[in-house]
PDB file of N, CA and C in Angstrom:
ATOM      1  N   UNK A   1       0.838  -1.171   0.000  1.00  0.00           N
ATOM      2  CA  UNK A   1       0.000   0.000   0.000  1.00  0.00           C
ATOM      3  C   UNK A   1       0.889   1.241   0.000  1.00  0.00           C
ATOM      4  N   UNK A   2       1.413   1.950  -1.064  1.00  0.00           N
ATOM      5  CA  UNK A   2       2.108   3.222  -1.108  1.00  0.00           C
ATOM      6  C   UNK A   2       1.578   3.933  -1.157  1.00  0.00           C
ATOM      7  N   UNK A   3       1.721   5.183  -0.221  1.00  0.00           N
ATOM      8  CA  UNK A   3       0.631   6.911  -0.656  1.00  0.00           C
ATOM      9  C   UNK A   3       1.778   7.555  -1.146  1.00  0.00           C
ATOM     10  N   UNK A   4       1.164   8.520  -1.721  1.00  0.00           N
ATOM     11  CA  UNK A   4       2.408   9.870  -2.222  1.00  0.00           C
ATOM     12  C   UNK A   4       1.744  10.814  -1.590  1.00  0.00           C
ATOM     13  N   UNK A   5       2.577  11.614  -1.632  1.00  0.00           N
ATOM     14  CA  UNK A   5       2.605  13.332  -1.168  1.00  0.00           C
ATOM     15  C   UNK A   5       1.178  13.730  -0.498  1.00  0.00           C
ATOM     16  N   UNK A   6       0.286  14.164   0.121  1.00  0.00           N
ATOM     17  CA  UNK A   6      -0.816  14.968   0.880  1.00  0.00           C
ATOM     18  C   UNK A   6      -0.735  16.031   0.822  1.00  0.00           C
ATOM     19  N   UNK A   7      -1.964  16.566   0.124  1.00  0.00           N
ATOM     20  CA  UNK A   7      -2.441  18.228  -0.480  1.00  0.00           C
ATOM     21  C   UNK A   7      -3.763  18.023   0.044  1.00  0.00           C
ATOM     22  N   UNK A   8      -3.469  19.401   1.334  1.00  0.00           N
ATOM     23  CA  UNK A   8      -4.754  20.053   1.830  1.00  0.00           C
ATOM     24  C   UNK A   8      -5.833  20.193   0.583  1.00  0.00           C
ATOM     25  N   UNK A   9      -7.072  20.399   0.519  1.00  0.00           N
ATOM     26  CA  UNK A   9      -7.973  21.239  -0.411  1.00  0.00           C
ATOM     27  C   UNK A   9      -8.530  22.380   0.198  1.00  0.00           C
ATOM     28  N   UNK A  10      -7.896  23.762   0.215  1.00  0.00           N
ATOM     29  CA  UNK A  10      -8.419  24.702   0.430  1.00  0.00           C
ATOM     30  C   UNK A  10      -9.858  25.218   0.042  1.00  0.00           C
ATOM     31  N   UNK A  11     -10.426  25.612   0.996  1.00  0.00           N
ATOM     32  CA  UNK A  11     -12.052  25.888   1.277  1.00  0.00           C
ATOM     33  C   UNK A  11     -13.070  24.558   1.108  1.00  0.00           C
ATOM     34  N   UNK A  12     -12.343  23.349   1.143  1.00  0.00           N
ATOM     35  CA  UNK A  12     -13.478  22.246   1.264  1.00  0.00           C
ATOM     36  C   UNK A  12     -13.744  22.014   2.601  1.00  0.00           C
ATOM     37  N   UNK A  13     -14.925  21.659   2.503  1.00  0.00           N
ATOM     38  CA  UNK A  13     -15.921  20.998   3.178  1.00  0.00           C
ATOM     39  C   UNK A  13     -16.046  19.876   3.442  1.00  0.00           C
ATOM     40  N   UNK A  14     -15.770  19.155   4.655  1.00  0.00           N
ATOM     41  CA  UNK A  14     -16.028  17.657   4.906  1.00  0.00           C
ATOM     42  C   UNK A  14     -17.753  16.997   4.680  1.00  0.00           C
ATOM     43  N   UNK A  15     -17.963  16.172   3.989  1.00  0.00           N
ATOM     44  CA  UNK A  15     -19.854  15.891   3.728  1.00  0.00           C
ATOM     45  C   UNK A  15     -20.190  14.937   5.180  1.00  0.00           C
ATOM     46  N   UNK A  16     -19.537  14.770   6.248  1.00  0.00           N
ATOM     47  CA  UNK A  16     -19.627  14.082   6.933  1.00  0.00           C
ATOM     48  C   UNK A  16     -19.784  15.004   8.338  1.00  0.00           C
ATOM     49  N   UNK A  17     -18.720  15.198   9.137  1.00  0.00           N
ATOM     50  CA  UNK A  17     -18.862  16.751   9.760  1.00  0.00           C
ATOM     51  C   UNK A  17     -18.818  17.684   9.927  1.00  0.00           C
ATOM     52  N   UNK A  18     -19.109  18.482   8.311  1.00  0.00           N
ATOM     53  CA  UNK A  18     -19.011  19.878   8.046  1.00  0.00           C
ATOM     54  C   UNK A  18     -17.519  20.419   8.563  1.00  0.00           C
ATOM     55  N   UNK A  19     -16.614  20.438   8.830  1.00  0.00           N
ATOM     56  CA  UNK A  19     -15.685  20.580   9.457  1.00  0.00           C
ATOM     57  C   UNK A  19     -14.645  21.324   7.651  1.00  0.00           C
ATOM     58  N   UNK A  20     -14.203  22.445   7.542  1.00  0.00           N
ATOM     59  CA  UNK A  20     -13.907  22.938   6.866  1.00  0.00           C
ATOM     60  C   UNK A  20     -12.460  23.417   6.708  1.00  0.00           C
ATOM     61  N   UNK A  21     -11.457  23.223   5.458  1.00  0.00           N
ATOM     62  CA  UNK A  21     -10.050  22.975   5.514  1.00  0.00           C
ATOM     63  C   UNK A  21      -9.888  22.103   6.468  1.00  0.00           C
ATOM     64  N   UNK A  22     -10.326  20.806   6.336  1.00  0.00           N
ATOM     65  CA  UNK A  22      -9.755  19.883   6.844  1.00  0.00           C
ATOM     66  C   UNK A  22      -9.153  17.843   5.845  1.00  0.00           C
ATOM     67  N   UNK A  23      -9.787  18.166   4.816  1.00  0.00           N
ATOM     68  CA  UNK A  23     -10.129  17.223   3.417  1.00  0.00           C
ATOM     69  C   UNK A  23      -8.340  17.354   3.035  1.00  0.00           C
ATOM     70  N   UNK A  24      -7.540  16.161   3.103  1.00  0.00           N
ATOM     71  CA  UNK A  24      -6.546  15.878   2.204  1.00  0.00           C
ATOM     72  C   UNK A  24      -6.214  14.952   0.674  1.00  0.00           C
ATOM     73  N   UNK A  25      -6.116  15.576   0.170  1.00  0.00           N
ATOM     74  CA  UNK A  25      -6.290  14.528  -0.830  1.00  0.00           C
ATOM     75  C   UNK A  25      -4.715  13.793  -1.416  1.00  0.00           C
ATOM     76  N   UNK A  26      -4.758  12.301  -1.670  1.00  0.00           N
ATOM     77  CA  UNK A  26      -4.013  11.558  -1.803  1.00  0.00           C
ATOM     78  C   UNK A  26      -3.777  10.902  -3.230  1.00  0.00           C
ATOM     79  N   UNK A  27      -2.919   9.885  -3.334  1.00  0.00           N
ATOM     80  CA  UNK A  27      -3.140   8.501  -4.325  1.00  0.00           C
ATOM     81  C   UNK A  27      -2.728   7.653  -3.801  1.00  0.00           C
ATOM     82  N   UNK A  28      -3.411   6.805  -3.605  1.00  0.00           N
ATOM     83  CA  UNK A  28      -3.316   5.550  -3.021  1.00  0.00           C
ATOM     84  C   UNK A  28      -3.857   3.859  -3.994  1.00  0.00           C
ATOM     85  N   UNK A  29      -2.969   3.383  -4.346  1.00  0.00           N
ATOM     86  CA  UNK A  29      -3.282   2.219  -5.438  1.00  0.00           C
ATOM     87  C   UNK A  29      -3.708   2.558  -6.822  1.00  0.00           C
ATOM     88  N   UNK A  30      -3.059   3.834  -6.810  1.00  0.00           N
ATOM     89  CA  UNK A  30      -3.914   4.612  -8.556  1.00  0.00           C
ATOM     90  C   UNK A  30      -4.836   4.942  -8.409  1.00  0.00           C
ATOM     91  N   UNK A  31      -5.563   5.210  -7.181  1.00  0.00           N
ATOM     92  CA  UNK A  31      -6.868   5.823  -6.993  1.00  0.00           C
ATOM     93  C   UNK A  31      -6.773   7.151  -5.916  1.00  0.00           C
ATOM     94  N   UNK A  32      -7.401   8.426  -6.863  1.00  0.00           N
ATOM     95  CA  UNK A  32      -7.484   9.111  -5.975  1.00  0.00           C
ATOM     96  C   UNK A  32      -7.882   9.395  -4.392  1.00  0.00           C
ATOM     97  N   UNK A  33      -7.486   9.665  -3.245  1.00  0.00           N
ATOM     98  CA  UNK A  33      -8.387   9.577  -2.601  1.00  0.00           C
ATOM     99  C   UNK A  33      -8.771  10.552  -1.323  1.00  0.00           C
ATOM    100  N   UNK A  34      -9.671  10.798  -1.119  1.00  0.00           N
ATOM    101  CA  UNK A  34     -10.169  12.312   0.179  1.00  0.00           C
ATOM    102  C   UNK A  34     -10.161  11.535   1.747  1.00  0.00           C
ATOM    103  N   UNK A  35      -9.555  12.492   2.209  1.00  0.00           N
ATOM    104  CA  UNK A  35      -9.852  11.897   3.505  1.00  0.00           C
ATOM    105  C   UNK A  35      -9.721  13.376   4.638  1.00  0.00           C
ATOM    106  N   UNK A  36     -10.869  13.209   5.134  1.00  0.00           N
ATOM    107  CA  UNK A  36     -10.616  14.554   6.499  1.00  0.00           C
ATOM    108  C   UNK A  36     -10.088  13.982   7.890  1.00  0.00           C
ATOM    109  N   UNK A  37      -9.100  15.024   8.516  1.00  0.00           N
ATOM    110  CA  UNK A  37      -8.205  14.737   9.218  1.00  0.00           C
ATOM    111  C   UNK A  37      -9.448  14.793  10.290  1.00  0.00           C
ATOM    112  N   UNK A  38      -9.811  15.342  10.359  1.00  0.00           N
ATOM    113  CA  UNK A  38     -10.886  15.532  11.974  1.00  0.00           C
ATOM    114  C   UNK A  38     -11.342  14.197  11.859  1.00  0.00           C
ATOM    115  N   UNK A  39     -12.536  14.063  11.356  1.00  0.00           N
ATOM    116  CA  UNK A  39     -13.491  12.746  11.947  1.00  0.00           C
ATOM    117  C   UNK A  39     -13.083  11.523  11.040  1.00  0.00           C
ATOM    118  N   UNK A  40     -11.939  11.017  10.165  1.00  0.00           N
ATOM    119  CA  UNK A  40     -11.547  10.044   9.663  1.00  0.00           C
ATOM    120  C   UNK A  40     -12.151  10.003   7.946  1.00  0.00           C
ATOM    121  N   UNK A  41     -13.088  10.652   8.052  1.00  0.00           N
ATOM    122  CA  UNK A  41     -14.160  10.042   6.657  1.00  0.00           C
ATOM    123  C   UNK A  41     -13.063   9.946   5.077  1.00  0.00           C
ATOM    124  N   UNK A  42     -13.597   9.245   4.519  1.00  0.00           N
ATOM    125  CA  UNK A  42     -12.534   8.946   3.642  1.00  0.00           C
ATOM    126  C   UNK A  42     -14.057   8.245   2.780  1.00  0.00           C
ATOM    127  N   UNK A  43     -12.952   8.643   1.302  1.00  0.00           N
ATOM    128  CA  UNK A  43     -13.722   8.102  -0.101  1.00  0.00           C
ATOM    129  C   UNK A  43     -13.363   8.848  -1.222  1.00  0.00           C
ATOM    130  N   UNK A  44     -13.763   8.749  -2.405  1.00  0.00           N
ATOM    131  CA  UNK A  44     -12.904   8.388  -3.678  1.00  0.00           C
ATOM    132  C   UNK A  44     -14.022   9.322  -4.914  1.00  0.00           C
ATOM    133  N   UNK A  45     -13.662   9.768  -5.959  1.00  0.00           N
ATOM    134  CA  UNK A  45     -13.805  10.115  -6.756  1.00  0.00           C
ATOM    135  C   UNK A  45     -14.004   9.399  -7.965  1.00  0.00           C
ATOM    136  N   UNK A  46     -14.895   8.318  -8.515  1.00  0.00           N
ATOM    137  CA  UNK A  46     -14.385   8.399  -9.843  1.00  0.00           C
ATOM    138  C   UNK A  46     -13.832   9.345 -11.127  1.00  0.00           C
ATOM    139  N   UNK A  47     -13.189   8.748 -11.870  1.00  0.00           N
ATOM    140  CA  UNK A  47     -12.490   9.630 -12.651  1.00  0.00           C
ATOM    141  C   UNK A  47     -13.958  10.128 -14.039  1.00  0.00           C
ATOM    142  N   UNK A  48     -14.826   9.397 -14.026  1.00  0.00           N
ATOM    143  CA  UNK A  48     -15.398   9.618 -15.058  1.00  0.00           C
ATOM    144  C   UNK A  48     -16.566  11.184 -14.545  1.00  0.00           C
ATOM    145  N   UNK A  49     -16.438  11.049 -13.339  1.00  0.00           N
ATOM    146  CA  UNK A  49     -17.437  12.355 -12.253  1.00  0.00           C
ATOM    147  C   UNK A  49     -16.336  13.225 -12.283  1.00  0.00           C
ATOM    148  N   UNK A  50     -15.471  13.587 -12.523  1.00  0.00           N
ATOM    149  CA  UNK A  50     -14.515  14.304 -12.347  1.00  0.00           C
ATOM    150  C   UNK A  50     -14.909  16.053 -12.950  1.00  0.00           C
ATOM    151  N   UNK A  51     -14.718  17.101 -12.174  1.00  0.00           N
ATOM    152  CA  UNK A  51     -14.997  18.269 -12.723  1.00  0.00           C
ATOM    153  C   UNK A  51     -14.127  19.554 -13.392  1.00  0.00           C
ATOM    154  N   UNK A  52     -13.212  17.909 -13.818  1.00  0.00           N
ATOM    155  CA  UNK A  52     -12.101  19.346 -14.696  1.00  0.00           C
ATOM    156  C   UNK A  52     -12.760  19.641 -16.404  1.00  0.00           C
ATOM    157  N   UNK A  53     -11.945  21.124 -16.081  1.00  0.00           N
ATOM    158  CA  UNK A  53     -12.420  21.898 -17.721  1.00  0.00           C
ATOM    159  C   UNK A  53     -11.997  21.388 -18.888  1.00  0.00           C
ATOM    160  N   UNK A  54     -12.191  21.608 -19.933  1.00  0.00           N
ATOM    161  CA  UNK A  54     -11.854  21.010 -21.190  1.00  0.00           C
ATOM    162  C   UNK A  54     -11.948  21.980 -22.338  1.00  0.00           C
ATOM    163  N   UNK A  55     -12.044  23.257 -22.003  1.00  0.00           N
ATOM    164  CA  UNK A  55     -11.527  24.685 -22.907  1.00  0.00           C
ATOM    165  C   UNK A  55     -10.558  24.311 -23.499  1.00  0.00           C
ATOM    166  N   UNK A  56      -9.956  24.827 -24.260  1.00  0.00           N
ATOM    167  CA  UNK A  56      -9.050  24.396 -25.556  1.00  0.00           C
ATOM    168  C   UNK A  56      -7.626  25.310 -24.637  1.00  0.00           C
ATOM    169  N   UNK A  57      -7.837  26.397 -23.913  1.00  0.00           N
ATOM    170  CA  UNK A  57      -6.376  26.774 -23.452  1.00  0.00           C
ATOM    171  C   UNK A  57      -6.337  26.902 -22.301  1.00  0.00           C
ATOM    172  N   UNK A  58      -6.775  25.636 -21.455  1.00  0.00           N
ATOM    173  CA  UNK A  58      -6.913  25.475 -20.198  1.00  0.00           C
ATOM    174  C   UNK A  58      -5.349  25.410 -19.628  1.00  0.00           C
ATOM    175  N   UNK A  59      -4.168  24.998 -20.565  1.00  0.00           N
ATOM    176  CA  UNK A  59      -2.722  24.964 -19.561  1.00  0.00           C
ATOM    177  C   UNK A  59      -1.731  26.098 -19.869  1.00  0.00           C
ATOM    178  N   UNK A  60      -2.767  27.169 -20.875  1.00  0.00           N
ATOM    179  CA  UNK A  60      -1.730  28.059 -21.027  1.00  0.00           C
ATOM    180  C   UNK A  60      -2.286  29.442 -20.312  1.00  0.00           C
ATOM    181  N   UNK A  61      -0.985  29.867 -19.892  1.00  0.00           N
ATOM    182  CA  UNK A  61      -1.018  31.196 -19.348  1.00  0.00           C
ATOM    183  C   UNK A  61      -2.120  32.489 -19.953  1.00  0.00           C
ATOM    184  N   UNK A  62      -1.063  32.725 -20.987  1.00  0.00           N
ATOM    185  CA  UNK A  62      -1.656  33.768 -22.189  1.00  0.00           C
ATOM    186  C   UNK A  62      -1.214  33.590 -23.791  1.00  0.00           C
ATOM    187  N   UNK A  63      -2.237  33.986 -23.894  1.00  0.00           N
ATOM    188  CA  UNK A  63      -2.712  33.784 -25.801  1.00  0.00           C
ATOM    189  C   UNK A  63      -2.285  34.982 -26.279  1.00  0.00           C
ATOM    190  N   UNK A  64      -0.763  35.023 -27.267  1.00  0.00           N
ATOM    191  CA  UNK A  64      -0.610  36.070 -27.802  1.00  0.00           C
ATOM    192  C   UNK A  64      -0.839  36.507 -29.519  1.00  0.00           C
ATOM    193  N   UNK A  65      -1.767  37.814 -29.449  1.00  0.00           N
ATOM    194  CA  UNK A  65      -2.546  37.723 -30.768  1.00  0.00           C
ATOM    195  C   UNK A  65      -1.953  39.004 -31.354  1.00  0.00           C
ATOM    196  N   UNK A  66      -1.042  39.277 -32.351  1.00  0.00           N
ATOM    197  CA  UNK A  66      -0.058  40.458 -32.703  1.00  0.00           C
ATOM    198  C   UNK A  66      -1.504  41.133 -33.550  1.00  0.00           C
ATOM    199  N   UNK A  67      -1.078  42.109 -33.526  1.00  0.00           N
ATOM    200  CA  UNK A  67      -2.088  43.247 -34.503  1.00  0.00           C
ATOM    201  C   UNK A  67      -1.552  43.446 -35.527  1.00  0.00           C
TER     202      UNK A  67
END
C-alpha cells in the first residue's frame, strides 16, 4: 500500500462533519483519494465524475494575438 505526497484542499468541506479545511487529498493504489483529518471520513472520486475543464487553453497562461 504506497501513498504519495498529501495536499490540503483549500475551502473544502467535509460531507460528513461539516468541518472545513480539513479534506486531504491523496493517491493511493492509482486511486485518488479524500480523507478529512478531523473525523476520519474517507472516499474516492471516480475519474469519469470528475470536474475538470476542457476549454481548448486550459494549460496556457496567455494567448498572444499580434495586430
Amino acid at each position: 500500500m504506497a501513498r504519495e505526497k498529501k495536499r490540503f484542499i483549500a475551502g473544502a468541506v467535509c460531507p460528513k462533519c461539516d468541518a472545513m479545511d480539513t479534506l486531504m487529498l491523496f493517491i493511493e493504489n492509482d486511486t485518488e483519494q479524500v480523507e478529512c483529518v478531523q473525523c476520519k471520513h474517507r472516499f474516492s472520486e471516480p475519474k469519469e465524475q470528475g470536474g475538470g475543464s476542457q476549454r481548448q487553453f486550459d494549460q496556457v497562461i496567455g494567448v498572444f494575438k499580434p495586430d
